[in-house]
Protein backbone atom coordinates (compact mmCIF):
# COMPACT_ATOMS: atom_id res chain seq x y z
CA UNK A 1 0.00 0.00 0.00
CA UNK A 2 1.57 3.40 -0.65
CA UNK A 3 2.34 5.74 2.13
CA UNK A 4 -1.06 8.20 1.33
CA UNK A 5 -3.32 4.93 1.45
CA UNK A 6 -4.41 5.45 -2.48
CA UNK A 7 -2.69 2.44 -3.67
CA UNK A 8 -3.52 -0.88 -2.41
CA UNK A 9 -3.16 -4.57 -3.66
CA UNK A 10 -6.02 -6.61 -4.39
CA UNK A 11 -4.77 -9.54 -5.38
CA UNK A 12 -1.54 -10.81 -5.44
CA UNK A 13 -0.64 -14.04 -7.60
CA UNK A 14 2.35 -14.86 -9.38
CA UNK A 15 2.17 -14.53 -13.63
CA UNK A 16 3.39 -12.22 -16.71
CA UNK A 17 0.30 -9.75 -16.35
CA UNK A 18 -0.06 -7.20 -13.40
CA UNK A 19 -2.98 -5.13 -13.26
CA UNK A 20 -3.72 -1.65 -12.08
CA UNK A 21 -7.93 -1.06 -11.69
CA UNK A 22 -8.25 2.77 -10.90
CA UNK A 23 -11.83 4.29 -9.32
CA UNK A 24 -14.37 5.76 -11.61
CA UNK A 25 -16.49 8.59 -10.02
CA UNK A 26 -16.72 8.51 -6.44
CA UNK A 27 -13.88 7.10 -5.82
CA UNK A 28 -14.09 3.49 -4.47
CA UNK A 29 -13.18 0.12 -5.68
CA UNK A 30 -16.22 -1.90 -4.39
CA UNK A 31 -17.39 -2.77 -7.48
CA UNK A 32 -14.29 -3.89 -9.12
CA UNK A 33 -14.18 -7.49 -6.88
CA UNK A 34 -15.49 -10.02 -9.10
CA UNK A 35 -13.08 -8.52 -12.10
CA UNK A 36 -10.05 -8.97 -9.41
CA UNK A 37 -10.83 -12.32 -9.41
CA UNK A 38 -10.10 -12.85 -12.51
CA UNK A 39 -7.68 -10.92 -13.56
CA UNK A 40 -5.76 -12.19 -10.40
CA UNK A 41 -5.63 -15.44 -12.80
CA UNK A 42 -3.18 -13.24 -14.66
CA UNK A 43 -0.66 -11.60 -12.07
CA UNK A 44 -1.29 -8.89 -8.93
CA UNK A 45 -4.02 -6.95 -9.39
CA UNK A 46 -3.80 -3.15 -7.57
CA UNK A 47 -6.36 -0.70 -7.11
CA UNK A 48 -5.90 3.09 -6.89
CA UNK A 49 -9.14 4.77 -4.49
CA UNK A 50 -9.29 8.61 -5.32
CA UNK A 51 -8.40 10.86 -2.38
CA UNK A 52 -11.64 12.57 -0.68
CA UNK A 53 -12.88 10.06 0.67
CA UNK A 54 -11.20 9.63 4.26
CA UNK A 55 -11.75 12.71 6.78
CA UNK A 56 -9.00 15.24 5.93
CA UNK A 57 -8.47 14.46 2.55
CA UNK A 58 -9.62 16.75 -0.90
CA UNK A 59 -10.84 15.26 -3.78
CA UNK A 60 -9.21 16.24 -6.77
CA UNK A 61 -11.40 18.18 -9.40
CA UNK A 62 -8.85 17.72 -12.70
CA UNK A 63 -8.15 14.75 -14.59
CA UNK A 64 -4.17 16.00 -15.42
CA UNK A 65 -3.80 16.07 -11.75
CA UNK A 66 -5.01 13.07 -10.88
CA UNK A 67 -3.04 11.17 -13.69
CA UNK A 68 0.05 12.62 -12.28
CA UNK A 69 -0.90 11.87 -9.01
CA UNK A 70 -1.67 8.47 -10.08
CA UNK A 71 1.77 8.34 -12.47
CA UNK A 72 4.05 8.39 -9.16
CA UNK A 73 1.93 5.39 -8.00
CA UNK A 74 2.31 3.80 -10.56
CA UNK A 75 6.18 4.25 -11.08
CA UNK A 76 6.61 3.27 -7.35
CA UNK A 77 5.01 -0.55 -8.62
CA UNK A 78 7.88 -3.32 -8.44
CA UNK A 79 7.17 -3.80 -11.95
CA UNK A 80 4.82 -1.44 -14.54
CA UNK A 81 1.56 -3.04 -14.89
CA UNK A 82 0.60 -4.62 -18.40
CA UNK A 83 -2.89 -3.38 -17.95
CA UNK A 84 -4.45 -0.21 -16.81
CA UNK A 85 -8.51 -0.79 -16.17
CA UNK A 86 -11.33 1.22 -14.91
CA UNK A 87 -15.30 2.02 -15.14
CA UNK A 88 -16.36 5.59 -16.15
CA UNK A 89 -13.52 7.96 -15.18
CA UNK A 90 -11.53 5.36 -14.27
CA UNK A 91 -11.48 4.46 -18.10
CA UNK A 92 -10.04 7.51 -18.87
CA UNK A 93 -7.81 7.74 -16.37
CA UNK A 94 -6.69 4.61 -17.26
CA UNK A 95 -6.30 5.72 -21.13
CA UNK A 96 -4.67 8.89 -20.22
CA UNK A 97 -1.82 7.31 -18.00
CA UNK A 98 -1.38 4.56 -20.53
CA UNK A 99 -0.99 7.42 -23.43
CA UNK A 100 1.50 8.77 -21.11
CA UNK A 101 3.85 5.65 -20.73
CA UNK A 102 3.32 4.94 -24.49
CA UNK A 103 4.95 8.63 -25.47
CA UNK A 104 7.54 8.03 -23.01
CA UNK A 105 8.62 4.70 -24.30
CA UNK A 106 8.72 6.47 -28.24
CA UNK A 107 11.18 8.61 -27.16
CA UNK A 108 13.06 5.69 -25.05
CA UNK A 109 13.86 2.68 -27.85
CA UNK A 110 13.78 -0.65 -25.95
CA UNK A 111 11.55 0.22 -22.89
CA UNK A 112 9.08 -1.73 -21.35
CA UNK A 113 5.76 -1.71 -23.77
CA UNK A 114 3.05 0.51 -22.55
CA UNK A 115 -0.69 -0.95 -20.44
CA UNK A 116 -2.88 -2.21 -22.39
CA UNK A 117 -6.11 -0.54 -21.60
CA UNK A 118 -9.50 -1.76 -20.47
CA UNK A 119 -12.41 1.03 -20.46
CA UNK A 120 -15.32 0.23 -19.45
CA UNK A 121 -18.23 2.50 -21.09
CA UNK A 122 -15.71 5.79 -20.56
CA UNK A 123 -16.71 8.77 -23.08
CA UNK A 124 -13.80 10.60 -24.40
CA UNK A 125 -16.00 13.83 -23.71
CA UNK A 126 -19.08 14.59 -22.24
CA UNK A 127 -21.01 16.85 -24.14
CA UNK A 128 -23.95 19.06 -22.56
CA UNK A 129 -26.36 17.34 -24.17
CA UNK A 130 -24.93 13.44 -23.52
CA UNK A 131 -27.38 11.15 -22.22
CA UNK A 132 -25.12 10.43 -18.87
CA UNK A 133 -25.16 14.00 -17.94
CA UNK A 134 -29.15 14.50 -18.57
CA UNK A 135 -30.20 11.26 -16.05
CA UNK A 136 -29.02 12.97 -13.17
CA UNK A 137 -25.81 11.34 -12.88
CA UNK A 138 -24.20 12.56 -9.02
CA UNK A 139 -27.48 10.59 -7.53
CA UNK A 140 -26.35 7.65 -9.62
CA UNK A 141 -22.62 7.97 -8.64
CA UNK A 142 -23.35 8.37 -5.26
CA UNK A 143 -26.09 5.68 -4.80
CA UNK A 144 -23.62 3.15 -6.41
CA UNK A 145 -20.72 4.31 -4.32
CA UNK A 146 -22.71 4.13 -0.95
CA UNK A 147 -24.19 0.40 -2.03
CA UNK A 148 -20.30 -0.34 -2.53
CA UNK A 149 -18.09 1.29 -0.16
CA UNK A 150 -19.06 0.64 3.59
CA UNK A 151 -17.15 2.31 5.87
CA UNK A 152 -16.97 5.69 3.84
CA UNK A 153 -18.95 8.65 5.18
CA UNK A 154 -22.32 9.53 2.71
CA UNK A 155 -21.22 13.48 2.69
CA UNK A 156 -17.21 12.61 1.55
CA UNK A 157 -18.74 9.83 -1.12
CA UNK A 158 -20.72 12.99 -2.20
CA UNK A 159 -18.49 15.89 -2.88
CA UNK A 160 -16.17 13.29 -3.95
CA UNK A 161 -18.55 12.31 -6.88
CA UNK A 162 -19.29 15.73 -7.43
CA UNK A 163 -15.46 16.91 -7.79
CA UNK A 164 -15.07 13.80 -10.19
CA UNK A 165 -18.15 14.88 -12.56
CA UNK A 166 -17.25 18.37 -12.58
CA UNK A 167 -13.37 16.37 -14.02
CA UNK A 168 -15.07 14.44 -15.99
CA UNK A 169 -17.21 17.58 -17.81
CA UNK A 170 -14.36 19.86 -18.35
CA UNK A 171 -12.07 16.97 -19.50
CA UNK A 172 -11.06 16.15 -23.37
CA UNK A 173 -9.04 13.26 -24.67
CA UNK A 174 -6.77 14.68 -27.13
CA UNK A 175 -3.92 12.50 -27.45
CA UNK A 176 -3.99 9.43 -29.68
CA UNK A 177 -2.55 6.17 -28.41
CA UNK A 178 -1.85 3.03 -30.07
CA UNK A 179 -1.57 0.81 -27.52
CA UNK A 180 -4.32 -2.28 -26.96
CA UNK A 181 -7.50 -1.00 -26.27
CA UNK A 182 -10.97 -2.62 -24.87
CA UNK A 183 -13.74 -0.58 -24.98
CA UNK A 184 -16.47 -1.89 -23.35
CA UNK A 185 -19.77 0.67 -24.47
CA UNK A 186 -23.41 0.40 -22.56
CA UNK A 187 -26.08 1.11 -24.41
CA UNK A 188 -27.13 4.52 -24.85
CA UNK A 189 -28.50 6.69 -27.72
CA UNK A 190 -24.78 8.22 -27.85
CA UNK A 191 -23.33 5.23 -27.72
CA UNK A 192 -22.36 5.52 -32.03
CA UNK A 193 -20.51 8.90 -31.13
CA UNK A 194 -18.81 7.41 -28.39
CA UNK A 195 -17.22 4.45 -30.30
CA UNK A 196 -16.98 6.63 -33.72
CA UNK A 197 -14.63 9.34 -31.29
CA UNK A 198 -12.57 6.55 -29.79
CA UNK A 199 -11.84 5.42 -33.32
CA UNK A 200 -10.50 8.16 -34.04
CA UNK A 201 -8.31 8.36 -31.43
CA UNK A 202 -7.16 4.84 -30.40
CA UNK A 203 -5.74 2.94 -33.54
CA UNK A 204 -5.70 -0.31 -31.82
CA UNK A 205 -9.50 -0.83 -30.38
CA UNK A 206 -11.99 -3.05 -29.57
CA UNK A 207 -15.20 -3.05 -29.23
CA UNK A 208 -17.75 -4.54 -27.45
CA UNK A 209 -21.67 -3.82 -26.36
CA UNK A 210 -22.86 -4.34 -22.75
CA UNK A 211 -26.70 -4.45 -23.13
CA UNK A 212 -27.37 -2.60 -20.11
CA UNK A 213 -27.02 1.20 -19.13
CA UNK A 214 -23.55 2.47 -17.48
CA UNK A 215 -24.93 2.28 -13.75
CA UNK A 216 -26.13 -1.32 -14.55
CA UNK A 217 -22.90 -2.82 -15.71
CA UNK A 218 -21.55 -4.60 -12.37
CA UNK A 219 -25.24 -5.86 -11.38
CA UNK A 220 -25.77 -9.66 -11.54
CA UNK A 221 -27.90 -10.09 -15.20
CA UNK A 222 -24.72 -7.89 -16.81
CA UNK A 223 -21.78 -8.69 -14.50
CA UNK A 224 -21.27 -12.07 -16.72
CA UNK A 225 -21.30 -10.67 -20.02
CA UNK A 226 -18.88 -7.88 -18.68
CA UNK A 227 -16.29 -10.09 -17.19
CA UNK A 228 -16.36 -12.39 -20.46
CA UNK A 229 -15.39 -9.24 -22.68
CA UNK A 230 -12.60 -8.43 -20.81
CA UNK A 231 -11.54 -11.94 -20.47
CA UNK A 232 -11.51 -13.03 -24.03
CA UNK A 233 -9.61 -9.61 -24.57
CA UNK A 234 -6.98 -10.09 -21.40
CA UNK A 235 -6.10 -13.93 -22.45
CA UNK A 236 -5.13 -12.48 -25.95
CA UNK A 237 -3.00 -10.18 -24.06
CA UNK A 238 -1.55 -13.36 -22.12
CA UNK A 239 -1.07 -15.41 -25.63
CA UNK A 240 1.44 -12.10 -26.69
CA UNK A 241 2.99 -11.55 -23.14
């Protein structure tokens, strides 16, 4: 665990893949334990919480920040992960840290490759008028953060979520990346923006549909098909490792 408490290990097994899951919006990991199962098939599996969310901390309100809080983390792993993962914001975070070690291993011949990426049903921007920002989405964030993370009180969960949405709102992916990608999209009437954007930015992607909306993806009926997608995708990663 690092010294601040962010970084913690969630599974620790010997094997060529390590995994880092990072928090979407709000901040836990709660709902990321059936995918550390699995993944733990692979190699240790870490989780980074966002800060906010113990008395005395602030939650960050910038997605650059956060990354390069999250970068020292990262670099401070006894080896770099082979996969960076994450739901909603933690998609993106995930995407922009693995962008990050990608540019720094073009201008370093012979590094280690860069994470592979898992995002699951992350938006590259959120637009006004997008159909997550219209269904009242810090209820949602904070209703599914509550139901997962015991222990954490309601009023940090909730300016925690609301610090994250405001990141998520103002934040753009730019940067193309051309390292393995899963994108894992919900449905949603924006959901042929969402992949056609990604497209343009991520030159090695794949996609998949969850039949379910985003706050419905870890529930029992969808769980299943979610942890199938990533697992066909993360033994392919295996074959190549």
């Amino acid at each position: 665990m690092s010294e601040d408490g962010l970084l913690m290990t969630l599974g620790r097994r010997s094997g060529p893949l390590d995994t880092v899951l990072i928090h979407p919006a709000g901040g836990g990991l709660g709902q990321y334990v059936g995918l550390t199962l699995q993944l733990a098939r692979h190699g240790t599996v870490y989780g980074i919480r966002a800060a906010g969310l113990l008395p005395g901390e602030r939650p960050e309100r910038s997605v650059p920040r956060m990354t390069a809080s999250y970068r020292e983390l990262l670099d401070a792993l006894p080896r770099p992960p082979a996969l960076l993962a994450g739901w909603s914001l933690g998609g993106i975070l995930a995407r922009e840290l693995a962008a990050e070690a990608a540019a720094v291993v073009a201008g370093n011949a012979g590094g280690t490759p860069p994470p592979a990426v898992v995002m699951i049903d992350s938006h590259p921007e959120l637009e006004p008028d997008n159909a997550l920002l219209r269904s009242h989405p810090l209820d949602s964030i904070e209703h599914s953060a509550g139901g997962l993370s015991s222990g954490f009180e309601p009023a940090l969960l909730r300016s925690t979520a609301a610090a994250h949405l405001a990141a998520a709102r103002a934040h753009r992916v730019r940067q193309p990346s051309d390292t393995p990608t899963l994108l894992l999209a919900c449905a949603s009437p924006d959901r042929e923006a969402q992949i056609a954007r990604w497209r343009s930015l991520a030159t090695r992607l794949t996609v998949r549909d969850l039949d379910c909306g985003h706050f419905d993806v870890f529930t029992p009926p969808h769980h299943g098909q979610l942890l199938r997608h990533i697992k066909e995708f993360v033994d392919g990663l295996a074959v190549t490792a």
